[in-house]
Protein backbone atom coordinates (compact mmCIF):
# COMPACT_ATOMS: atom_id res chain seq x y z
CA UNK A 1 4.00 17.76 12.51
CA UNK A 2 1.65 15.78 9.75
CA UNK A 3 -1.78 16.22 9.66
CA UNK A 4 -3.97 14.39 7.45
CA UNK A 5 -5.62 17.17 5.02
CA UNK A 6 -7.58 17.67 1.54
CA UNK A 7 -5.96 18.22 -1.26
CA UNK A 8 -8.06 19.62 -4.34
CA UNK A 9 -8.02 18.35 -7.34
CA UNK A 10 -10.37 18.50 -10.17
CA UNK A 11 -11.64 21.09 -13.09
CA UNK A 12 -12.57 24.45 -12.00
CA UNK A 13 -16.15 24.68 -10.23
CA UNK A 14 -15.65 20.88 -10.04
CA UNK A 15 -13.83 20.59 -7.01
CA UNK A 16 -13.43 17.11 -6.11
CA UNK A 17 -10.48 16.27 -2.59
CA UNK A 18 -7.54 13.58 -2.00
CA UNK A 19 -7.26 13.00 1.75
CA UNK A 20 -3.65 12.76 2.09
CA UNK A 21 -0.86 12.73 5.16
CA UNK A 22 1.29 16.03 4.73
CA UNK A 23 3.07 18.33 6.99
CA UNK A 24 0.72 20.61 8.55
CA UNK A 25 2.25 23.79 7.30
CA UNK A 26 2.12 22.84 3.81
CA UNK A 27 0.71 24.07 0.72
CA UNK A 28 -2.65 22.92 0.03
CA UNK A 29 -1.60 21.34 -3.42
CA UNK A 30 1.86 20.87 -2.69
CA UNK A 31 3.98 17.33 -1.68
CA UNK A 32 2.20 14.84 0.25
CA UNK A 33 3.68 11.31 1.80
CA UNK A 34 0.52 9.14 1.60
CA UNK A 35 -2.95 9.03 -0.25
CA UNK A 36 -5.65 7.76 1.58
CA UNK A 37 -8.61 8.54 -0.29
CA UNK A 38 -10.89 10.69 -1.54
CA UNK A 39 -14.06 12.98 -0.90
CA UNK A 40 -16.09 14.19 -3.57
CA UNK A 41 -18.39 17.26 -1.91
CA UNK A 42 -20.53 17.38 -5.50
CA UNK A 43 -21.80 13.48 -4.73
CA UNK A 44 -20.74 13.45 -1.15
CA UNK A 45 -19.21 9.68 -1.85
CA UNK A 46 -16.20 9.54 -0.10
CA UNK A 47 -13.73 6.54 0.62
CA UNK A 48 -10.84 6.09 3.02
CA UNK A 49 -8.31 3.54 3.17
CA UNK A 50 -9.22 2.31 7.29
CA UNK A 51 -5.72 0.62 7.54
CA UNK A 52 -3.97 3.73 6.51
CA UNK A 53 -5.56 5.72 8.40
CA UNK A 54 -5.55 4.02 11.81
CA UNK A 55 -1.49 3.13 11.32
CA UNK A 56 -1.24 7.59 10.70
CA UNK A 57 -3.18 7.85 13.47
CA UNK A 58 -1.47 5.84 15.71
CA UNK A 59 2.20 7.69 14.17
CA UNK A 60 0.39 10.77 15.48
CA UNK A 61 -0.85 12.35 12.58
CA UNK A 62 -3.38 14.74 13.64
CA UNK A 63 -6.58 15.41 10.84
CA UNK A 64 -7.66 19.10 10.19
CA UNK A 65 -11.17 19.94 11.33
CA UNK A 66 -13.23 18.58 7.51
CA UNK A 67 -11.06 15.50 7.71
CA UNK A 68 -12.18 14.38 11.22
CA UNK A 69 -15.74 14.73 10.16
CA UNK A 70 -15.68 12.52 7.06
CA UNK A 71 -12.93 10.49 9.67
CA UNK A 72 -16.52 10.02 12.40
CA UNK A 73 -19.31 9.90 9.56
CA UNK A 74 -16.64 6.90 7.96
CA UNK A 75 -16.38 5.47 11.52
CA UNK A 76 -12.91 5.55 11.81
CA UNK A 77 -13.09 7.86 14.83
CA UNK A 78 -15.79 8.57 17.38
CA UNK A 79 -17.05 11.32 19.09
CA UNK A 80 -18.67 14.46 18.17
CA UNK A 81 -18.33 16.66 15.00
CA UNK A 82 -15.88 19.62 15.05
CA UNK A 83 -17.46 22.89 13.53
CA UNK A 84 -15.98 23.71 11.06
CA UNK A 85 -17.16 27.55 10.08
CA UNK A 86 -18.06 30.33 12.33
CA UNK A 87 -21.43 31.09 13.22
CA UNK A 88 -23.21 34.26 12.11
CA UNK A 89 -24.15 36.73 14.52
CA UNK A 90 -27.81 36.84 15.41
CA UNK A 91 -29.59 40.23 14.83
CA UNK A 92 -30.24 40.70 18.86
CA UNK A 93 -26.24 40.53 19.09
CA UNK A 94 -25.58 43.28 16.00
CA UNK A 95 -28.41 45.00 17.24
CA UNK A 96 -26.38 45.88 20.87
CA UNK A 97 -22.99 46.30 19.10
CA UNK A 98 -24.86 49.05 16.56
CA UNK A 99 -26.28 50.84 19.60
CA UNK A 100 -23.46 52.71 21.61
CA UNK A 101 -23.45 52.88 25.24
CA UNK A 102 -25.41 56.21 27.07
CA UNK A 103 -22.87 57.69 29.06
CA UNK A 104 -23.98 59.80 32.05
CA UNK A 105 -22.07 63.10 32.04
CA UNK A 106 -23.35 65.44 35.15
């Protein structure tokens, strides 16, 4: 299956992405089939080949969460944002999990 994912390139504590097509269960830096652009998080510029993109789509490549984002903000796609990291507990929720359950023993 491809999916249409970041690659990272750049120095170290310079991160800057390629969005490439890839199949999905490959390495994060490893071969790719197509470049399509690229996202820099630093500057959040990004740029994205439309035609490319669309004709991937259409082939059924499916983009990972970050990718559909930039994919919507870009207006390639529409419809909602995807989250993309997990929420933090709020302190009502570790509060209940800290307290254990009274048991009634008669």
């Amino acid at each position: 299956m491809l999916a249409i994912k970041l690659k990272r390139v750049g120095k170290k504590k310079q991160a800057s992405f390629r969005i490439v097509i890839a199949e999905k269960r490959s390495k994060m830096g490893g071969r790719f089939i197509d470049d399509l652009g690229f996202f820099n998080p630093h500057t959040d510029k990004f740029e994205i080949d439309k035609e490319k993109t669309s004709y991937w789509l259409k082939v059924g490549a499916q983009p990972t969460d970050s990718v559909f984002n930039l994919l919507v903000k870009a207006e390639i796609l529409k419809g909602p944002k995807r989250a993309v990291h997990k929420k933090k507990k709020t302190e009502e929720q570790q509060t209940k999990q800290e307290q254990p359950s009274e048991v009634a023993t008669a």
